[in-house]
N, C-alpha and C. Protein backbone atom coordinates (compact mmCIF):
# COMPACT_ATOMS: atom_id res chain seq x y z
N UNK A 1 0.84 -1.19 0.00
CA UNK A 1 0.00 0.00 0.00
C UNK A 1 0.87 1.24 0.00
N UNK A 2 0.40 2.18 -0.75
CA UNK A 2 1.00 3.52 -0.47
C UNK A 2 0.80 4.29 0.01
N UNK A 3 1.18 5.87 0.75
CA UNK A 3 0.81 6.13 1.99
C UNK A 3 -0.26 6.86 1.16
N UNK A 4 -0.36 7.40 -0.73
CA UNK A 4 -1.39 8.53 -1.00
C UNK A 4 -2.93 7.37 -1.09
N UNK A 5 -2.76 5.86 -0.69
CA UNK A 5 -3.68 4.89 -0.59
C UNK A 5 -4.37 5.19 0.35
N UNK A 6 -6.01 5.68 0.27
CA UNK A 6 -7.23 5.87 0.93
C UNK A 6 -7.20 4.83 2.65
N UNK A 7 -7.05 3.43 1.76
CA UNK A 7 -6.80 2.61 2.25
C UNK A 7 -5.95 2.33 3.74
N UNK A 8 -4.68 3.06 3.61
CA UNK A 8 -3.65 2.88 4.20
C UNK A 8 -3.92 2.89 6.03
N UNK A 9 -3.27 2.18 6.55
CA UNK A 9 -3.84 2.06 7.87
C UNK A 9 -2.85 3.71 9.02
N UNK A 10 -3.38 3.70 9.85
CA UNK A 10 -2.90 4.77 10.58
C UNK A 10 -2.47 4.21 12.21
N UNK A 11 -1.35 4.61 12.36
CA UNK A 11 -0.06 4.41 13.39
C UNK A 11 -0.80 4.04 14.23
N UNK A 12 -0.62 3.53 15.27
CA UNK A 12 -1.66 3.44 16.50
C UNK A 12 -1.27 4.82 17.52
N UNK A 13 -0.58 5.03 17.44
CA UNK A 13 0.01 6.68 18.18
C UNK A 13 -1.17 7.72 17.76
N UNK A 14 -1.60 7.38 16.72
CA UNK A 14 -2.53 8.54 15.70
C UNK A 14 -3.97 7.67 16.29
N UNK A 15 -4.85 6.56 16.54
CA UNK A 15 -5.65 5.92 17.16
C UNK A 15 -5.21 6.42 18.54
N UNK A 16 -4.18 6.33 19.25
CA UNK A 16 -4.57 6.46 20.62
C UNK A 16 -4.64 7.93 21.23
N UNK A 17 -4.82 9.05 20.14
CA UNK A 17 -5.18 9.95 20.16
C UNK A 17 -6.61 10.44 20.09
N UNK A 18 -7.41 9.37 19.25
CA UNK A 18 -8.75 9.68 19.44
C UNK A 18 -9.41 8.53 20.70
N UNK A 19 -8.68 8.35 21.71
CA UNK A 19 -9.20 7.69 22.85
C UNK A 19 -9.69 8.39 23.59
N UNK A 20 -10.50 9.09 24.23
CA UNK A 20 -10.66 9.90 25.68
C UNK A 20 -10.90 9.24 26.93
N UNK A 21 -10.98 9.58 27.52
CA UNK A 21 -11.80 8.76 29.10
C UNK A 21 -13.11 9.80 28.89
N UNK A 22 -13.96 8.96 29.30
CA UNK A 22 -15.43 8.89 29.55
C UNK A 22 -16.18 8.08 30.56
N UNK A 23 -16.47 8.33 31.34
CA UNK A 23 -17.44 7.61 32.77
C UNK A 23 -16.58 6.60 32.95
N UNK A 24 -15.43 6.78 33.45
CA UNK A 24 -14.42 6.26 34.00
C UNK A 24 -13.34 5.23 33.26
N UNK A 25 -13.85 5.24 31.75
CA UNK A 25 -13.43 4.24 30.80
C UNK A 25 -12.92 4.90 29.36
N UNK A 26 -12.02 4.55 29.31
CA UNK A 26 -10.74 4.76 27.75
C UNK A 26 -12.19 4.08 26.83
N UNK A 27 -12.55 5.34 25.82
CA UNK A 27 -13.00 5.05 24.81
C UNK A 27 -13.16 5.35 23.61
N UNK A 28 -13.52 5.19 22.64
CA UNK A 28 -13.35 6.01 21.15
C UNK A 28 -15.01 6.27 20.47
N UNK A 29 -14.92 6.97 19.93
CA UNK A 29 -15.93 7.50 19.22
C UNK A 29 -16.23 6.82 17.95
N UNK A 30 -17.63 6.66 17.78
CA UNK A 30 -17.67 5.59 16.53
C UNK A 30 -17.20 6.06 15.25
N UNK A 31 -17.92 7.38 15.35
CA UNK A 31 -17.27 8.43 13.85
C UNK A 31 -15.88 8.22 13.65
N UNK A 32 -14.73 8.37 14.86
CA UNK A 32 -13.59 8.10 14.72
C UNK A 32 -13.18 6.86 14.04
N UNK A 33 -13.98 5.74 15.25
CA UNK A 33 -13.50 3.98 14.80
C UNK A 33 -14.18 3.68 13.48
N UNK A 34 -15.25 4.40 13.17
CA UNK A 34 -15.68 3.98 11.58
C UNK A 34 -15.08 4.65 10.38
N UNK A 35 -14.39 5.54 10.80
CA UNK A 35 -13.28 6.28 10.14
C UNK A 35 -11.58 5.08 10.10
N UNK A 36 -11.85 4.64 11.33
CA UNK A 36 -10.54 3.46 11.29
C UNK A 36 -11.05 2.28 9.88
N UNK A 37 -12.01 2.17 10.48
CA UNK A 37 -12.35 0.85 9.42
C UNK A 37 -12.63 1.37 8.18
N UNK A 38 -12.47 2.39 7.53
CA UNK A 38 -12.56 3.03 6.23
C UNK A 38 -14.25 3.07 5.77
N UNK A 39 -15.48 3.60 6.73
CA UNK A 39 -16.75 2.99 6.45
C UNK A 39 -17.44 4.67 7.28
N UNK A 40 -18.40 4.77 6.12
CA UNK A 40 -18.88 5.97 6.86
C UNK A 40 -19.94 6.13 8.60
N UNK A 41 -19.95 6.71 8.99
CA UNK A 41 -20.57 6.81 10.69
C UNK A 41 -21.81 6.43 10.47
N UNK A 42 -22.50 6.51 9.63
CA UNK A 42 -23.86 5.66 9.28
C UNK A 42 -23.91 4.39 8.66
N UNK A 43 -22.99 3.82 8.54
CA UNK A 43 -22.80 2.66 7.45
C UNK A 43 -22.86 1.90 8.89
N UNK A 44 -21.45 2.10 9.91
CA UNK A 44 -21.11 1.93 10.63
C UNK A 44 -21.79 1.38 12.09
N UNK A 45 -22.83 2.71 12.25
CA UNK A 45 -23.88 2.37 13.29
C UNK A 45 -24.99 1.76 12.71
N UNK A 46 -25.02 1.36 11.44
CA UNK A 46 -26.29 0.62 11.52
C UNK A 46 -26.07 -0.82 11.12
N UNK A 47 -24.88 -1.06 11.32
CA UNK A 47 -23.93 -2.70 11.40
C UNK A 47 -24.08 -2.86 13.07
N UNK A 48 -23.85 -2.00 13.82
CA UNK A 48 -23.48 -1.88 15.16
C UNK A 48 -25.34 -2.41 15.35
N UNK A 49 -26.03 -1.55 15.22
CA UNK A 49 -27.49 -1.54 15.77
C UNK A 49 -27.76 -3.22 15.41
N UNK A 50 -27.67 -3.37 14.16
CA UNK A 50 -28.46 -4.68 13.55
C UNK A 50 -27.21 -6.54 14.56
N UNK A 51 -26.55 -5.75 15.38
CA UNK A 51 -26.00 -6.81 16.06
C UNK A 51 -25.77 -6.18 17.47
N UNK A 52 -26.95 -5.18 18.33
CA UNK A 52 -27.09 -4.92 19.41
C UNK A 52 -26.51 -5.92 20.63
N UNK A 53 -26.77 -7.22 20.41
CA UNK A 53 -26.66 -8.38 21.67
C UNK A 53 -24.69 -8.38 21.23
N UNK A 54 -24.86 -8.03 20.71
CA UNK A 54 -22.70 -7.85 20.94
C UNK A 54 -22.03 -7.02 21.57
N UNK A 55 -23.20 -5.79 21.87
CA UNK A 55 -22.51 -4.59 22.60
C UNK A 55 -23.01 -4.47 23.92
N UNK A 56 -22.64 -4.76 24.91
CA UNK A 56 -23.36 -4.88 25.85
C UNK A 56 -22.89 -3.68 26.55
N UNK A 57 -23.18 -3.34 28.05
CA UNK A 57 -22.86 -1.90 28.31
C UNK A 57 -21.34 -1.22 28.46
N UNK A 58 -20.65 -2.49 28.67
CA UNK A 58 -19.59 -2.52 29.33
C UNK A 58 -18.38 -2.33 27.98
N UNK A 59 -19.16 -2.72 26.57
CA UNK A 59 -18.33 -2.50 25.20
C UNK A 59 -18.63 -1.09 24.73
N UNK A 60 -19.95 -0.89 24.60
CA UNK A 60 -20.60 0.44 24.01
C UNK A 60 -21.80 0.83 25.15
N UNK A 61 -21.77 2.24 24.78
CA UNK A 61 -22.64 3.23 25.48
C UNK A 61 -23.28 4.40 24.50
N UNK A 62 -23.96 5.30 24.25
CA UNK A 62 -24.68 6.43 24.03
C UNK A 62 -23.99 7.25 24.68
N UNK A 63 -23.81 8.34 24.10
CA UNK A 63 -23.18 9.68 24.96
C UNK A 63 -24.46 10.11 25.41
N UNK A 64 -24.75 11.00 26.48
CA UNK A 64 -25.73 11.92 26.64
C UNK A 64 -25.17 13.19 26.42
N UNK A 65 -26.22 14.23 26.24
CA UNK A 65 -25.59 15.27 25.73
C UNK A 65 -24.75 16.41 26.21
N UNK A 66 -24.74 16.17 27.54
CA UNK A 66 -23.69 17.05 28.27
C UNK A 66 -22.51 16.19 27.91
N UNK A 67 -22.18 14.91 27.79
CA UNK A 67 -20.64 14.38 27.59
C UNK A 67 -20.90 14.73 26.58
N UNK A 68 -21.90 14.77 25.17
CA UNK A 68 -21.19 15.31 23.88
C UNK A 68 -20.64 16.76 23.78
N UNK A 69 -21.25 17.63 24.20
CA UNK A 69 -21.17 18.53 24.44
C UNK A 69 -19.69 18.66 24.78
N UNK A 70 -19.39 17.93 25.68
CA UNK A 70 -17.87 18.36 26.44
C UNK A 70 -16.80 17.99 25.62
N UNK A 71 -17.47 16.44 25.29
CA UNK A 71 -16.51 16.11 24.05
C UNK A 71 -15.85 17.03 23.06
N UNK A 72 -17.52 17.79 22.48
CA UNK A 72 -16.80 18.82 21.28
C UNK A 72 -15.97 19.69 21.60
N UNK A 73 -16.44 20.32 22.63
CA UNK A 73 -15.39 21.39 23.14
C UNK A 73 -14.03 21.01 23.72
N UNK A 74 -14.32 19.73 23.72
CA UNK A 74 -12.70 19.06 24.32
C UNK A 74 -11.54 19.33 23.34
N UNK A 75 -12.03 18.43 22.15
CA UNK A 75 -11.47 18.67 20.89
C UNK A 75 -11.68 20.01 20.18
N UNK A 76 -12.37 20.90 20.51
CA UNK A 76 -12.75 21.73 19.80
C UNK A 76 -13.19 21.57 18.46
N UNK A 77 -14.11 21.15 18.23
CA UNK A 77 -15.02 20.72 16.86
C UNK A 77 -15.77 21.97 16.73
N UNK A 78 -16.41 22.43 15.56
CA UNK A 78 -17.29 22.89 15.40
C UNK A 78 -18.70 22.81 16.10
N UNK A 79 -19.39 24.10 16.42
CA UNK A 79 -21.03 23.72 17.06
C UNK A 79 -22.18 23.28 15.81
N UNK A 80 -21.34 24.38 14.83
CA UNK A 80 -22.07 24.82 13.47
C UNK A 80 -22.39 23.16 12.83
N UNK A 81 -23.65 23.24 12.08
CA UNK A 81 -24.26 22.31 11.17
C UNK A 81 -23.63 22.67 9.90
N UNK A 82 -22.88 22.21 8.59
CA UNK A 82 -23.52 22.50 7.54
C UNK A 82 -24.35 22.82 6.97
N UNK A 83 -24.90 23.79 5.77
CA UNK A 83 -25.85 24.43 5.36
C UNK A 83 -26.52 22.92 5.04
N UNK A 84 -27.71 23.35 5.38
CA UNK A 84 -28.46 21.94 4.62
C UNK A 84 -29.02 20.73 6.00
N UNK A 85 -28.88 19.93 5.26
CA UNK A 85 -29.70 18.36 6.16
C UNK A 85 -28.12 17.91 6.81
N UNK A 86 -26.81 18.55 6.62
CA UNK A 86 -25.74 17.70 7.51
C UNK A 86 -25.79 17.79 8.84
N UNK A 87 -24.71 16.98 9.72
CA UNK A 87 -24.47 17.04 10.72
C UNK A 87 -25.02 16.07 11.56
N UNK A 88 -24.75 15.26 12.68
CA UNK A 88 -25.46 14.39 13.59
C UNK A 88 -26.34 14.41 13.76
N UNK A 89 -27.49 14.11 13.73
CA UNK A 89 -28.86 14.06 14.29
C UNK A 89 -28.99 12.97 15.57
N UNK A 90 -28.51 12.31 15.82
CA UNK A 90 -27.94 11.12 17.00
C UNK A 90 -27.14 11.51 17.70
N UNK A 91 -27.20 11.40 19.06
CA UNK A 91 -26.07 11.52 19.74
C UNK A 91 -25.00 9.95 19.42
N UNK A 92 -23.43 10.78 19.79
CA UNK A 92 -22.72 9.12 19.21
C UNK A 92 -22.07 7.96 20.29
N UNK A 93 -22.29 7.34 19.63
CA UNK A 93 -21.64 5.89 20.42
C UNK A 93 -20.10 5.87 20.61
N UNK A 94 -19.90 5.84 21.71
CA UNK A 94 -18.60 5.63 21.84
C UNK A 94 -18.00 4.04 22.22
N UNK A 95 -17.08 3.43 22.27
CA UNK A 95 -17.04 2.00 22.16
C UNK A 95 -15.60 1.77 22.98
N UNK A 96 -15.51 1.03 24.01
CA UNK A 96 -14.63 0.72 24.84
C UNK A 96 -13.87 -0.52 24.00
N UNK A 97 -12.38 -0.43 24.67
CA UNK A 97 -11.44 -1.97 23.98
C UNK A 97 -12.35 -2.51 23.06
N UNK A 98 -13.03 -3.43 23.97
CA UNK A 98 -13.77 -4.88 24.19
C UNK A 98 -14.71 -4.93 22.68
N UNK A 99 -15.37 -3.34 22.78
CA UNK A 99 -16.39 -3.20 21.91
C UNK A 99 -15.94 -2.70 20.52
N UNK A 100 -14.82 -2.02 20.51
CA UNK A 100 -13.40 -1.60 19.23
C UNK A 100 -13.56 -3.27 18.85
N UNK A 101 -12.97 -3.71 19.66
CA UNK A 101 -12.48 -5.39 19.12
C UNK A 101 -14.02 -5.98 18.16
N UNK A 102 -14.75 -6.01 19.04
CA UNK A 102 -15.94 -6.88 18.38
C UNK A 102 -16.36 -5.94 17.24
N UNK A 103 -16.12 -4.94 16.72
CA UNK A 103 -17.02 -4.21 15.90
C UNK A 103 -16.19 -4.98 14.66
N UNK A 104 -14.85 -5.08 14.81
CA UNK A 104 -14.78 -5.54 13.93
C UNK A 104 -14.83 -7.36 13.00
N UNK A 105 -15.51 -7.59 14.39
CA UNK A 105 -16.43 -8.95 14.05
C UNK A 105 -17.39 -8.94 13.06
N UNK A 106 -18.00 -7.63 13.23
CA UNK A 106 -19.34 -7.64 12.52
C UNK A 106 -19.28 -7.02 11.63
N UNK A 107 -18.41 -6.28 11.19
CA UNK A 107 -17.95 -5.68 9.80
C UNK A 107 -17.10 -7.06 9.07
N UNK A 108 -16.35 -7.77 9.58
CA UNK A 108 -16.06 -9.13 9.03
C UNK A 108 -15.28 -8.38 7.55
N UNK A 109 -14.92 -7.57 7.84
CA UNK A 109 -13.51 -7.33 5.88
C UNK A 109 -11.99 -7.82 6.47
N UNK A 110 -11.46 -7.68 5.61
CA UNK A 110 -10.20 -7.92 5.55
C UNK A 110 -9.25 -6.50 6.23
N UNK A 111 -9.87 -5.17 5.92
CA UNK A 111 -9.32 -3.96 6.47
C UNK A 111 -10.12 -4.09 7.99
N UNK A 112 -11.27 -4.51 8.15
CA UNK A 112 -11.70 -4.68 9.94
C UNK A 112 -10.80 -5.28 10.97
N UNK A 113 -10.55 -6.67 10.13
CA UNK A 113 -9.65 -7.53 11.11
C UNK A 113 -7.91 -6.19 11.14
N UNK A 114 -7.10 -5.89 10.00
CA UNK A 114 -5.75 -5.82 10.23
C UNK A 114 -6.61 -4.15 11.46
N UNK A 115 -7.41 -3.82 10.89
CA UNK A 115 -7.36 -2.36 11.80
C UNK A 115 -7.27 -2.70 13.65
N UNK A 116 -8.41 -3.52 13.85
CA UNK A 116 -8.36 -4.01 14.68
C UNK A 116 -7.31 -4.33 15.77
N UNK A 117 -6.41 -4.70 15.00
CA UNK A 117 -4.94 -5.37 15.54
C UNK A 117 -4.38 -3.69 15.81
N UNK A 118 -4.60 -2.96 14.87
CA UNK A 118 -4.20 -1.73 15.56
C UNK A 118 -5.06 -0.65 16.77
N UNK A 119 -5.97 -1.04 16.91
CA UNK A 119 -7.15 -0.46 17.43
C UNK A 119 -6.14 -1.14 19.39
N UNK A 120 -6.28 -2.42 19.10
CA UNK A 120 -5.82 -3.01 20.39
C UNK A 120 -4.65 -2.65 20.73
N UNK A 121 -3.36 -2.47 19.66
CA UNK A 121 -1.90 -1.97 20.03
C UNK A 121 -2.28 -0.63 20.80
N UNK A 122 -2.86 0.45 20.08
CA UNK A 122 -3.32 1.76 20.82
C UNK A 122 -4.06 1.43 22.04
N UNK A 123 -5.00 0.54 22.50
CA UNK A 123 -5.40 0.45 24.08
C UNK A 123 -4.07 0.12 24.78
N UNK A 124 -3.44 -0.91 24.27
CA UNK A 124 -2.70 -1.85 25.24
C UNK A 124 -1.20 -0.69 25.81
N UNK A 125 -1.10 0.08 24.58
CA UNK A 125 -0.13 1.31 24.80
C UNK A 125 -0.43 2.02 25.49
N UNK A 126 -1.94 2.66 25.44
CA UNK A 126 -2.43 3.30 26.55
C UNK A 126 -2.40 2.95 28.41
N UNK A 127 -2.58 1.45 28.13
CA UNK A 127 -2.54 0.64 29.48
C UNK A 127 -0.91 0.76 30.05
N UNK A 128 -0.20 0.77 28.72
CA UNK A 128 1.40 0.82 29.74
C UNK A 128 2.03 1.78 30.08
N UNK A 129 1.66 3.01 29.32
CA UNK A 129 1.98 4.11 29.60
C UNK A 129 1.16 4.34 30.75
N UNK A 130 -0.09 4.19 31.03
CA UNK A 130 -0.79 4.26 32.08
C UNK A 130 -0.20 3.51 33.90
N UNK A 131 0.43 2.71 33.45
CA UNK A 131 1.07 1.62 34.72
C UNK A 131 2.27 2.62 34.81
N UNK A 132 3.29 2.61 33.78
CA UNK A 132 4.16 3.39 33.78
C UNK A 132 3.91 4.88 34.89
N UNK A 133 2.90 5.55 34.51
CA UNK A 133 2.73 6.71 34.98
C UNK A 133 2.36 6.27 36.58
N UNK A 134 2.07 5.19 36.73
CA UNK A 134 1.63 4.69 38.33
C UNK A 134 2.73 4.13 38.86
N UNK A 135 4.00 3.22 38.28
CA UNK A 135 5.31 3.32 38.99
C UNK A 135 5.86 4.49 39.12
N UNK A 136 5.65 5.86 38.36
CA UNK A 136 6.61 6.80 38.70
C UNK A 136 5.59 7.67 39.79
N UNK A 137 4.62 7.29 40.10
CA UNK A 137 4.20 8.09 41.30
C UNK A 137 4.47 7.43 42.42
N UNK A 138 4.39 6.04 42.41
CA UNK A 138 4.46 5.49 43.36
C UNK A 138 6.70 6.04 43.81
N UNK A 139 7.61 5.81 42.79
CA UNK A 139 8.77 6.35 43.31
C UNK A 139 8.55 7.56 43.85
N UNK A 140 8.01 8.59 42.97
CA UNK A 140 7.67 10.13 43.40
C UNK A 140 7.78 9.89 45.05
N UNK A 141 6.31 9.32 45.51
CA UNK A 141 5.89 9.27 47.14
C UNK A 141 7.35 8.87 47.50
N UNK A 142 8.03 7.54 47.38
CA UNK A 142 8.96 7.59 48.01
C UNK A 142 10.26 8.09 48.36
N UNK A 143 10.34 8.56 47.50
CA UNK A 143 11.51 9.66 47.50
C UNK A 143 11.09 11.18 48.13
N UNK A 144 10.21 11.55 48.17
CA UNK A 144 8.81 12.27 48.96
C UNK A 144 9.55 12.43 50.99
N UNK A 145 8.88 10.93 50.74
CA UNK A 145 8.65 10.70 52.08
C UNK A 145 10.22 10.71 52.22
N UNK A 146 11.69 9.50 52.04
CA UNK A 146 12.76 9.94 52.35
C UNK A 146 13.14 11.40 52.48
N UNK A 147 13.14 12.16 51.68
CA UNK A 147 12.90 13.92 51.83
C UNK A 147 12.50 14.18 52.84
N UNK A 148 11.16 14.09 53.24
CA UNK A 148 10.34 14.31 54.21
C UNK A 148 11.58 13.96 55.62
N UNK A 149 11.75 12.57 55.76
CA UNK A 149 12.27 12.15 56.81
C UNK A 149 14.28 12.67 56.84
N UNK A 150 14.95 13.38 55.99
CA UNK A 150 16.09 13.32 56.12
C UNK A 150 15.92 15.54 57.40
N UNK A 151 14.58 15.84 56.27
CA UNK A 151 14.36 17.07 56.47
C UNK A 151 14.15 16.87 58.49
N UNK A 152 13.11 16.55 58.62
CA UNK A 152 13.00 16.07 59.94
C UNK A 152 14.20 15.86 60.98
N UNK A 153 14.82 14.47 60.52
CA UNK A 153 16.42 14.51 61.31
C UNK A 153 17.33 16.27 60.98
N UNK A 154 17.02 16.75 60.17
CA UNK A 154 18.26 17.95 59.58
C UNK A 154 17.48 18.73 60.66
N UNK A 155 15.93 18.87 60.31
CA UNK A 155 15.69 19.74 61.53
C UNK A 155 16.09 20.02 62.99
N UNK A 156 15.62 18.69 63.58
CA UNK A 156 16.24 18.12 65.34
C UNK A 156 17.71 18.40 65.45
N UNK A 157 18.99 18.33 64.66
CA UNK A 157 20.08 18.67 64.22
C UNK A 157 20.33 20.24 64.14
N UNK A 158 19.53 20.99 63.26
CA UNK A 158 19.75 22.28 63.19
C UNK A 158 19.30 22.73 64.62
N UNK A 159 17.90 22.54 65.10
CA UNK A 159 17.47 22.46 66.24
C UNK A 159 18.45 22.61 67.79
N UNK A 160 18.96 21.42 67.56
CA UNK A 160 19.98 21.61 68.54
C UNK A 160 21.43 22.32 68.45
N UNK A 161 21.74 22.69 67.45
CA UNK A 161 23.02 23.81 67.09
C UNK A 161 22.77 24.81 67.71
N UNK A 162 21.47 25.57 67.66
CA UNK A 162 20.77 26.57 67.61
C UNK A 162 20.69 26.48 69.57
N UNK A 163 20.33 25.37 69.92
CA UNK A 163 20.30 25.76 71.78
C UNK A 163 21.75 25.74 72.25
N UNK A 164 22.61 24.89 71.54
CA UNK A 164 23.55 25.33 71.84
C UNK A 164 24.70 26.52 71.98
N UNK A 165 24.22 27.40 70.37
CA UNK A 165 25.10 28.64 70.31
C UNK A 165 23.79 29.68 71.51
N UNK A 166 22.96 29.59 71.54
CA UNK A 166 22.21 30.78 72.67
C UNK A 166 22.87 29.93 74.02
N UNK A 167 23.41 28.74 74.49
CA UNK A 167 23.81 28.36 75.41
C UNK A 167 25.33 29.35 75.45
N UNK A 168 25.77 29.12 74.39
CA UNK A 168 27.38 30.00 74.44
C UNK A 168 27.16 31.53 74.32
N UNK A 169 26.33 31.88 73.87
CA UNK A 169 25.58 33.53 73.78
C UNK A 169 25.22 33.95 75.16
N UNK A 170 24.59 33.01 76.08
CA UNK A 170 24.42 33.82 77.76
C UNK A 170 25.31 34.31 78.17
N UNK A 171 25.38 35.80 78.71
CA UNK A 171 26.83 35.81 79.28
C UNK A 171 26.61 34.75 80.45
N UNK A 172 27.98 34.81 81.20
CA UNK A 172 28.05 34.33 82.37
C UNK A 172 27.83 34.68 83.49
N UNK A 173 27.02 33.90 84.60
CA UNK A 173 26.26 34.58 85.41
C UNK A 173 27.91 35.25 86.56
N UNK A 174 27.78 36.52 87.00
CA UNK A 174 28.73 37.01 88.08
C UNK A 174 28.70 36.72 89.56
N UNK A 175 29.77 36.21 90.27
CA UNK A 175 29.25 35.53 91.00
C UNK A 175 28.58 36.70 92.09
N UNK A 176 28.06 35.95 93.13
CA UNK A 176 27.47 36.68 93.37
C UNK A 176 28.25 37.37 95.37
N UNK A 177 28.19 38.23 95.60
CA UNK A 177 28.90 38.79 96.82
C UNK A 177 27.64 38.21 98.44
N UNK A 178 28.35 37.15 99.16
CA UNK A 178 27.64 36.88 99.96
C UNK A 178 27.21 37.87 101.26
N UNK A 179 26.08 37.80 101.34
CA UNK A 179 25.45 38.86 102.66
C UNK A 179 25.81 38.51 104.29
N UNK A 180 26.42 39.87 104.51
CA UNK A 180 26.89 39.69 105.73
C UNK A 180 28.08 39.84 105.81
N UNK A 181 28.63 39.88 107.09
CA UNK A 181 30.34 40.28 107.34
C UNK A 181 30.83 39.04 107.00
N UNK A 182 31.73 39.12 105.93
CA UNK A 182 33.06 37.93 105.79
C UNK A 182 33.78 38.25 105.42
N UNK A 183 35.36 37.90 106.42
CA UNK A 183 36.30 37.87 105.94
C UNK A 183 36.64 36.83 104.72
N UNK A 184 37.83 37.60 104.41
CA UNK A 184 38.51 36.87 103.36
C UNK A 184 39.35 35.59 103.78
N UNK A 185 39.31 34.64 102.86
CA UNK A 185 40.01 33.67 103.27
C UNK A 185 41.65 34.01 102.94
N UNK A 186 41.99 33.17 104.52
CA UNK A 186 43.57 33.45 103.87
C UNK A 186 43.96 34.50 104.97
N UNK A 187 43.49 35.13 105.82
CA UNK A 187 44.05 35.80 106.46
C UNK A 187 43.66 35.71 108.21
């Protein structure tokens, strides 16, 4: 294939860009994933609809319209319709891993299955960069807390320098002249 080929598949770096989180779950937008599979957003959802018992909640969901809403403005999309009958009339489906994977069960081409394989490299990248970002917090805290605890000892340390030089700073008390007649010793 060549890259000016319609066809041509796209990096998974470029897929795991149209991932967002949504109600607590990494997901993609169908317009996007039916854009992966080279198939227009209506072609797309009405393959999806006519095999409903494959998507269960946990693969696909409905946006409501405050998450679309946020969506657009996330990305900054247009509000504007095209002149005319364009533009969504549906709010869109967005589709988790599970439900990326199976869509392309039911589209069943030859470009469904290889996309696919890229659809999953972009989750699974997402997942390690994601762990990744959770070992380096977890060092963060600890190196944190050592900090925390060297600061502490440096303190009790500085702490006591500090009673010691006002210990060498008192003058010295003079002694004091006892009351009453006394001779001197020695004579």
């Amino acid at each position: 294939m060549t890259t000016n080929d319609q066809n041509a598949l796209v990096p998974a770096e470029h897929i795991a860009q149209s991932i967002v989180l949504l109600r607590g779950q990494k997901v993609i937008v169908d317009a996007d994933l039916a854009a992966l599979y080279g198939l227009p957003t209506k072609r797309f959802n009405e393959q999806v609809r006519r095999n409903l018992e494959r998507f269960p909640a946990d693969f696909m969901f409905q946006l409501t319209e405050e998450e679309f809403f946020a969506l657009r403005s996330q990305i900054a999309t247009s509000n504007e319709k095209p002149a005319g009958r364009g533009g969504r009339r549906y709010l869109p489906f967005v589709f988790t891993e599970h439900g990326a994977i199976m869509a392309a069960t039911i589209l069943n081409s030859p470009r469904a299955i290889e996309v696919s394989v890229y659809v999953v490299r972009a989750f699974v990248g997402l997942h390690e960069m994601l762990s990744g970002h959770k070992e380096l917090a977890l060092r963060l805290n600890e190196l944190e807390q050592r900090i925390e605890h060297k600061f502490e000892s440096h303190d009790q340390a500085i702490a006591g320098i500090f009673n010691a030089l006002r210990e060498l700073m008192r003058p010295p008390e003079k002694p004091k002249r006892p009351i009453g007649f006394i001779t001197p010793k020695g004579e």
